[in-house]
N, C-alpha and C. Protein backbone atom coordinates (compact mmCIF):
# COMPACT_ATOMS: atom_id res chain seq x y z
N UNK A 1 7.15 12.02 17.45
CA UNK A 1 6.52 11.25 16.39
C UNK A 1 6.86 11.90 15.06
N UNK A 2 7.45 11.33 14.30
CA UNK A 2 7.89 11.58 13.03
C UNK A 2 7.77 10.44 11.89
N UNK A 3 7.09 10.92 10.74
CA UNK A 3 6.65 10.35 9.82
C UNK A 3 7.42 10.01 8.78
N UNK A 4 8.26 9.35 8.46
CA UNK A 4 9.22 9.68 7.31
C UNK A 4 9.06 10.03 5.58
N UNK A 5 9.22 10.58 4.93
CA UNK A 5 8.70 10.85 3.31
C UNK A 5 9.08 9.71 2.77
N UNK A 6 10.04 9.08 2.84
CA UNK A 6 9.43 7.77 1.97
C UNK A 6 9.83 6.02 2.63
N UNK A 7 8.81 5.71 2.37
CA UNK A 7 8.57 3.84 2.89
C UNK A 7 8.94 2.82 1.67
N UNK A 8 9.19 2.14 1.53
CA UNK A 8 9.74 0.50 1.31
C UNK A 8 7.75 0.80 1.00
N UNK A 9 7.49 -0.03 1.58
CA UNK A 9 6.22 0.14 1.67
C UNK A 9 4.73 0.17 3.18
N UNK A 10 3.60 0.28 1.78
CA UNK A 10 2.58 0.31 3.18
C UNK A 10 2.78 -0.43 4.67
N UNK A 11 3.70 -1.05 4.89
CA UNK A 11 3.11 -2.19 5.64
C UNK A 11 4.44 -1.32 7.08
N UNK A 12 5.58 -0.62 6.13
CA UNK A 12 6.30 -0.34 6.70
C UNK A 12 6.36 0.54 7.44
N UNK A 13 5.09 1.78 6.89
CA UNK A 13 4.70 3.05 7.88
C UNK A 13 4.00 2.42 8.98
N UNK A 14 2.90 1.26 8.90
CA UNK A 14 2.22 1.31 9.80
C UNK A 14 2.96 0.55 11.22
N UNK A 15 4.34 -0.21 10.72
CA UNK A 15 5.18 -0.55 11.47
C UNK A 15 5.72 0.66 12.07
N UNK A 16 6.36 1.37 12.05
CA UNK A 16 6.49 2.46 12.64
C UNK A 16 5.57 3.45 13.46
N UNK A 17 4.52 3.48 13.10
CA UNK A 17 3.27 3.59 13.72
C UNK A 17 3.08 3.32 15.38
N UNK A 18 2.99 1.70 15.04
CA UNK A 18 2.69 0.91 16.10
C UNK A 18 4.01 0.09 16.97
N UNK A 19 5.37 1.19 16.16
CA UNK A 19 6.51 0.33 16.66
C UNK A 19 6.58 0.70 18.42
N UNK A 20 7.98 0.02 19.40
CA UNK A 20 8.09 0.36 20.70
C UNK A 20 7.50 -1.13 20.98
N UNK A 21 7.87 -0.96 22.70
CA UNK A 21 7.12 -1.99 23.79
C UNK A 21 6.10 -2.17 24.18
N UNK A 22 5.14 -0.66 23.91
CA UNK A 22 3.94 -0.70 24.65
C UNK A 22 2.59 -0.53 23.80
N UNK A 23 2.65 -0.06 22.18
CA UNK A 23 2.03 0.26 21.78
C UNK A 23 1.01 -0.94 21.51
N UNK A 24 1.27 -1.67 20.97
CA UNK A 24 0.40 -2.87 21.04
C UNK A 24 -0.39 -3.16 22.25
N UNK A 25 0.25 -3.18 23.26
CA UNK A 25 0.04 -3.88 24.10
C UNK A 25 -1.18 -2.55 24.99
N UNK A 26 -1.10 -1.49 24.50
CA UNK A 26 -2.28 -0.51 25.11
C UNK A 26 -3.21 -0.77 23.87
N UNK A 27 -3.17 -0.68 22.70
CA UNK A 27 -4.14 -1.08 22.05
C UNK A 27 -4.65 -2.32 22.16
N UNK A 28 -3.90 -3.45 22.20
CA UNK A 28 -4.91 -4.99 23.04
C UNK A 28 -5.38 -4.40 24.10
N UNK A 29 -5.17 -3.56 25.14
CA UNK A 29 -6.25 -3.43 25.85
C UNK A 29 -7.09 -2.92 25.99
N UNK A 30 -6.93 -1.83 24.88
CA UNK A 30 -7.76 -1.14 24.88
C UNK A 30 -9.13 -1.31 23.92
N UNK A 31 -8.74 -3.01 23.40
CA UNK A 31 -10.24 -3.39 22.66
C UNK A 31 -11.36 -3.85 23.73
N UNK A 32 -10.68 -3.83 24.71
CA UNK A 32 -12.03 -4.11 26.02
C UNK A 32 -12.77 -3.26 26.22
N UNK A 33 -12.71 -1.86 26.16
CA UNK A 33 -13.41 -0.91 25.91
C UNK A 33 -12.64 0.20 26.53
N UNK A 34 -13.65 1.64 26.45
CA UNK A 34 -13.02 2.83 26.81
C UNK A 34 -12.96 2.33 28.41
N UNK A 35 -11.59 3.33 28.91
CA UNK A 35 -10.88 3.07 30.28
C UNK A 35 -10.40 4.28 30.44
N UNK A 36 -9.88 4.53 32.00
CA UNK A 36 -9.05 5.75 32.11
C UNK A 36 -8.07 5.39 32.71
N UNK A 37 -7.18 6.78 32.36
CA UNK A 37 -5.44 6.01 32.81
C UNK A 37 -5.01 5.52 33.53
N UNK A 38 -5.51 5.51 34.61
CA UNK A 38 -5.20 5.25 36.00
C UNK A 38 -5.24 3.33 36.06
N UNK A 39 -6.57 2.93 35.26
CA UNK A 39 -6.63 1.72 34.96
C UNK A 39 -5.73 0.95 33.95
N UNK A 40 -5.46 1.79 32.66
CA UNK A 40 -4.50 1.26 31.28
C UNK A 40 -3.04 0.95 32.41
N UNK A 41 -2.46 1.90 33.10
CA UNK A 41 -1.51 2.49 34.14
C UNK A 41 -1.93 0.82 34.78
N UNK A 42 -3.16 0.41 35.46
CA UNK A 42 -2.80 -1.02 36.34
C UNK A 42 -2.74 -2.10 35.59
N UNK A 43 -3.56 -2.40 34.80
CA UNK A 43 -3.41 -3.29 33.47
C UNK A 43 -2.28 -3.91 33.03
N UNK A 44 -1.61 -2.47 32.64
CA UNK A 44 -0.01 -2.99 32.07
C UNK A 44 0.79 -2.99 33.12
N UNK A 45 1.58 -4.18 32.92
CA UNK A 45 2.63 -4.55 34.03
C UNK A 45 3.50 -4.00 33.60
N UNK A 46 4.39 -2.85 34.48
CA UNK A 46 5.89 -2.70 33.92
C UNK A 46 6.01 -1.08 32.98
N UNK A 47 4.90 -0.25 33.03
CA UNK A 47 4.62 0.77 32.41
C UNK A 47 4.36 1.90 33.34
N UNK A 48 5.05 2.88 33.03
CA UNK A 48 5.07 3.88 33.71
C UNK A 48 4.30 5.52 33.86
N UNK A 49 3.37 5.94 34.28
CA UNK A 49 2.42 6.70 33.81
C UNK A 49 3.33 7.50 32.52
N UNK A 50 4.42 8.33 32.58
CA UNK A 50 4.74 9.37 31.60
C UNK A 50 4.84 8.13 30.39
N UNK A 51 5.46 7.01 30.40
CA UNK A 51 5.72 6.38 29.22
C UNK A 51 4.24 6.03 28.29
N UNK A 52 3.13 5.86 29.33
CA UNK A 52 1.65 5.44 28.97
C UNK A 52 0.97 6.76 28.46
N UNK A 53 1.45 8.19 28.92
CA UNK A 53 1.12 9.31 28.22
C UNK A 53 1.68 9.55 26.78
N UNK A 54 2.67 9.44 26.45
CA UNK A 54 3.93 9.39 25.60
C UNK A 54 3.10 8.52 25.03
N UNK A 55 3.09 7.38 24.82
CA UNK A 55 2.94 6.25 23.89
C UNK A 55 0.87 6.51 23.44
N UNK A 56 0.26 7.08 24.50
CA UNK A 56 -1.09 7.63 23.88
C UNK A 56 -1.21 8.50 23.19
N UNK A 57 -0.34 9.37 23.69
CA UNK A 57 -0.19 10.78 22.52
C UNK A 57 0.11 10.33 21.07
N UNK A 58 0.89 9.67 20.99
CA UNK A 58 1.49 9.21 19.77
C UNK A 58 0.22 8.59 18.80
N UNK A 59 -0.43 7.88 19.84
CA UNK A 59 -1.46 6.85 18.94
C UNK A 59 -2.84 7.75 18.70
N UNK A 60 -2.87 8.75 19.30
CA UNK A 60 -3.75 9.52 18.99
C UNK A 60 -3.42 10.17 17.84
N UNK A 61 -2.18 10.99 18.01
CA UNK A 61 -1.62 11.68 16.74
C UNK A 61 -2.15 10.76 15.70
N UNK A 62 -1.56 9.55 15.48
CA UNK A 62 -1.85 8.48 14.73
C UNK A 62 -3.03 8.00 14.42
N UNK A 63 -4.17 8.48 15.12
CA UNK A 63 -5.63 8.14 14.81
C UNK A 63 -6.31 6.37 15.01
N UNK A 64 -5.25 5.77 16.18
CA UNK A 64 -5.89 4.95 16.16
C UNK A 64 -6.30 4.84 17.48
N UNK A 65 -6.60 6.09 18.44
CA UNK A 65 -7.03 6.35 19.71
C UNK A 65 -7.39 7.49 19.69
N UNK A 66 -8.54 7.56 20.68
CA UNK A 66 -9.51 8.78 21.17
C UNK A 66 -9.13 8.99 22.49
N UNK A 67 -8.95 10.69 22.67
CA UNK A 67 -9.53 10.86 24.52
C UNK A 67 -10.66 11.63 24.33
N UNK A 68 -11.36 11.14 25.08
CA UNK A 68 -12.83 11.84 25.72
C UNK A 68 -12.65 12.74 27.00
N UNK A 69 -12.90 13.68 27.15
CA UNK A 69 -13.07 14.43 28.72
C UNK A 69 -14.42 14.55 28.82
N UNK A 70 -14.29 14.74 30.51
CA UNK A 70 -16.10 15.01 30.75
C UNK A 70 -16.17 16.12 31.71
N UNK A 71 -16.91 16.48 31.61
CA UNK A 71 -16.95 18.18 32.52
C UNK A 71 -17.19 17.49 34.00
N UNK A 72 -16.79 18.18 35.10
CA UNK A 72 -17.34 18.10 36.86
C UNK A 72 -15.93 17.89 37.08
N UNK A 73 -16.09 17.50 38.38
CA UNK A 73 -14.49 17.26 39.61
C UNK A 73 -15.20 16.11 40.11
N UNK A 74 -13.98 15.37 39.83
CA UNK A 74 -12.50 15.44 39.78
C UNK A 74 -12.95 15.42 38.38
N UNK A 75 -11.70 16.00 36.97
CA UNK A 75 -11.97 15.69 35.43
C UNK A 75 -11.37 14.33 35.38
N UNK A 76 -12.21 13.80 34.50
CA UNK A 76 -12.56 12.81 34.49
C UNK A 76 -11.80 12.13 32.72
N UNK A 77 -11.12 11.65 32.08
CA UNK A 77 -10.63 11.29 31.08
C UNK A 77 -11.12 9.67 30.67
N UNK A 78 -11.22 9.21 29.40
CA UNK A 78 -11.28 7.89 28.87
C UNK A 78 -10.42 7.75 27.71
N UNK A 79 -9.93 6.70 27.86
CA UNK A 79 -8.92 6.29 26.33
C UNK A 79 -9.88 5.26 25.97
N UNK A 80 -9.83 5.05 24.22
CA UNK A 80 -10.78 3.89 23.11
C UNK A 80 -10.20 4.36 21.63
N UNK A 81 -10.15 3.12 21.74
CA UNK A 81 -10.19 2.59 20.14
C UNK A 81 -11.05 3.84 19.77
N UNK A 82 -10.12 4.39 18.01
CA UNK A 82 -11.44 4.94 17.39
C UNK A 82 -11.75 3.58 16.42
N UNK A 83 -12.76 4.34 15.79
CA UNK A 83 -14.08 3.20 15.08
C UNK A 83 -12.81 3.06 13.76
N UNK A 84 -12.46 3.71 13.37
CA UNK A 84 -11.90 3.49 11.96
C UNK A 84 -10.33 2.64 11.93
N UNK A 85 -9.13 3.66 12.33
CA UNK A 85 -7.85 2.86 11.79
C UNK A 85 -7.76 1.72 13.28
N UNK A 86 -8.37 2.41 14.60
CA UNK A 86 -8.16 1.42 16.15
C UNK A 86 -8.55 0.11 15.76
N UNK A 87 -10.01 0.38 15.47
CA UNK A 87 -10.72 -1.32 15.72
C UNK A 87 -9.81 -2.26 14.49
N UNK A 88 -9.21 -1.71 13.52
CA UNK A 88 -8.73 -1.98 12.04
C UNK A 88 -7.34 -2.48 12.58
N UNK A 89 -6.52 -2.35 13.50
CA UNK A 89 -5.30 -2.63 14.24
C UNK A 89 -5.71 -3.86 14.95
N UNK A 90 -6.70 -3.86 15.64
CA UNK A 90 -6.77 -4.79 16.71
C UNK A 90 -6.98 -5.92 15.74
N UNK A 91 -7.73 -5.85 14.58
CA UNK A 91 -7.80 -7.49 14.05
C UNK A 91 -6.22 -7.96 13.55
N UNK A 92 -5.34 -6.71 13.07
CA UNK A 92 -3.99 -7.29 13.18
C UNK A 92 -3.16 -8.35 14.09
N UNK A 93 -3.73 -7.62 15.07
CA UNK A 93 -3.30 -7.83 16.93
C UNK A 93 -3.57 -8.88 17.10
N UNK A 94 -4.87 -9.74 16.78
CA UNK A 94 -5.71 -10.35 16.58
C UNK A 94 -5.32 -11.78 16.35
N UNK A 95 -4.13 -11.16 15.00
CA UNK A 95 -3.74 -12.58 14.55
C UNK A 95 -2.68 -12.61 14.93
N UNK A 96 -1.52 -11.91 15.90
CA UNK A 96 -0.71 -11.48 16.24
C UNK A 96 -0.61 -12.21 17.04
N UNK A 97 -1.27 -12.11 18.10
CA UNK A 97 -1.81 -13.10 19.68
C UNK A 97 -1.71 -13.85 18.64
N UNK A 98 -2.95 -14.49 17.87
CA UNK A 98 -3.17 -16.17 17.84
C UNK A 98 -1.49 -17.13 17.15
N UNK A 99 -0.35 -16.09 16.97
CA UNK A 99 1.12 -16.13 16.69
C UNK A 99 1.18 -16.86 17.51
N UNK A 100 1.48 -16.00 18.45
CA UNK A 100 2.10 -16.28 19.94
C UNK A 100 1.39 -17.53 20.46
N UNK A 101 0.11 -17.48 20.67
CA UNK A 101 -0.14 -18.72 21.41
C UNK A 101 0.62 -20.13 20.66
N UNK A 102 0.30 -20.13 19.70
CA UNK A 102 0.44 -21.42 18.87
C UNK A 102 1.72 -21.63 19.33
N UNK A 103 3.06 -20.60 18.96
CA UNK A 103 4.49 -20.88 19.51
C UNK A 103 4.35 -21.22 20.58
N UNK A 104 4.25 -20.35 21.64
CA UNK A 104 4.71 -20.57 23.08
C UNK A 104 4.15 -22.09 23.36
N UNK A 105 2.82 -22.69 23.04
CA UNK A 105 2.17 -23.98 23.21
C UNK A 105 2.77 -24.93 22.33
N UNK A 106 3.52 -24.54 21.41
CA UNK A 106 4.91 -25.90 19.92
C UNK A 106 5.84 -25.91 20.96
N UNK A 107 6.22 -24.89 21.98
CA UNK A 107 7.68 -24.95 22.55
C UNK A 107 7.13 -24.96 23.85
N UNK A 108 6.56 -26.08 24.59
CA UNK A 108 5.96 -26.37 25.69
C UNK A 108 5.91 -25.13 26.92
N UNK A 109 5.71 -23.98 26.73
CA UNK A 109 5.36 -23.01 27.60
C UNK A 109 3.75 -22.61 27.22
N UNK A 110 2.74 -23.41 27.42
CA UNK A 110 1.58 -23.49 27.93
C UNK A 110 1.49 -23.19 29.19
N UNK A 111 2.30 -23.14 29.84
CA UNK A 111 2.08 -22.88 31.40
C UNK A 111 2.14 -21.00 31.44
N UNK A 112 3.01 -20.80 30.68
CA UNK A 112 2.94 -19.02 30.43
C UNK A 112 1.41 -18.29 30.21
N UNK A 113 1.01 -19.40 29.22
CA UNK A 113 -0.51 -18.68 28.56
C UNK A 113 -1.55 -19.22 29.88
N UNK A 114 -1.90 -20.18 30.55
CA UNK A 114 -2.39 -20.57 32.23
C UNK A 114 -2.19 -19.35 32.93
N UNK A 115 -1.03 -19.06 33.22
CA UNK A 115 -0.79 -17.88 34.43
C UNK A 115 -1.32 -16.58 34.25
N UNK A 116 -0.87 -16.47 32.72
CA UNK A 116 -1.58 -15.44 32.68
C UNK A 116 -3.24 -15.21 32.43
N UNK A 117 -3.84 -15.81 32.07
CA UNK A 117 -5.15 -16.35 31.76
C UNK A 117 -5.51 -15.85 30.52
N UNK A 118 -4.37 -16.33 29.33
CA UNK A 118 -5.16 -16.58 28.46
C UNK A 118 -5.51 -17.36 27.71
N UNK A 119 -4.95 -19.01 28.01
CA UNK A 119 -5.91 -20.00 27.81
C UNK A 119 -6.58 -20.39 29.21
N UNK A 120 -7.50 -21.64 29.49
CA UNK A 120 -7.63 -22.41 30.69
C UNK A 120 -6.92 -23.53 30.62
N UNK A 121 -6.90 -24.40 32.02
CA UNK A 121 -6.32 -25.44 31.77
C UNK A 121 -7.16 -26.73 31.06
């Protein structure tokens, strides 16, 4: 993770930020609430535990994710949104999705957003 000294602008660090395949896509899930890896790991289709470590580390560095530990056996870990820049991403995300739906449903793949369940029929 490397920050560069100078941006075009604001909009361009936080692109870099949140750039890659997966980063988004652990922060959409991770507005459902705190989870542990093992679950983020079943969630995402196609993600590989080291890549889901890698890509948390980063977003933590980045402050828009928390880990929690809890003392006993087995240790026990949770990933969440923090309160400040996390929840502040997801309304990006937010309108991001409502992108996508609108396209994929102009260019008759409504059946994509069905399967996966995120419209109904």
């Amino acid at each position: 993770m490397k920050i560069r000294e100078e941006y075009t602008c604001p909009l361009e660090l936080v692109h870099d930020m949140i750039k890659g395949k997966w980063k988004s896509i652990i922060l959409w899930r991770l507005r459902l609430g705190a989870t542990s890896l093992a679950r983020l790991e079943r969630d995402i289709d196609g993600i590989n535990q080291k890549m889901l470590l890698e890509q948390l580390k980063e977003l933590i560095e980045y402050g828009f994710v928390e880990k929690k530990s809890f003392d006993g056996y087995p240790l026990r870990v949770e990933y969440s949104l923090t309160i400040g820049m996390g929840m502040q991403i997801v309304n990006a995300l937010k309108i991001m999705q409502c992108i996508g739906i609108g396209y994929l449903k102009e260019h008759g793949m409504e059946k994509v957003l069905i399967e996966k369940e995120v419209i109904s029929e």
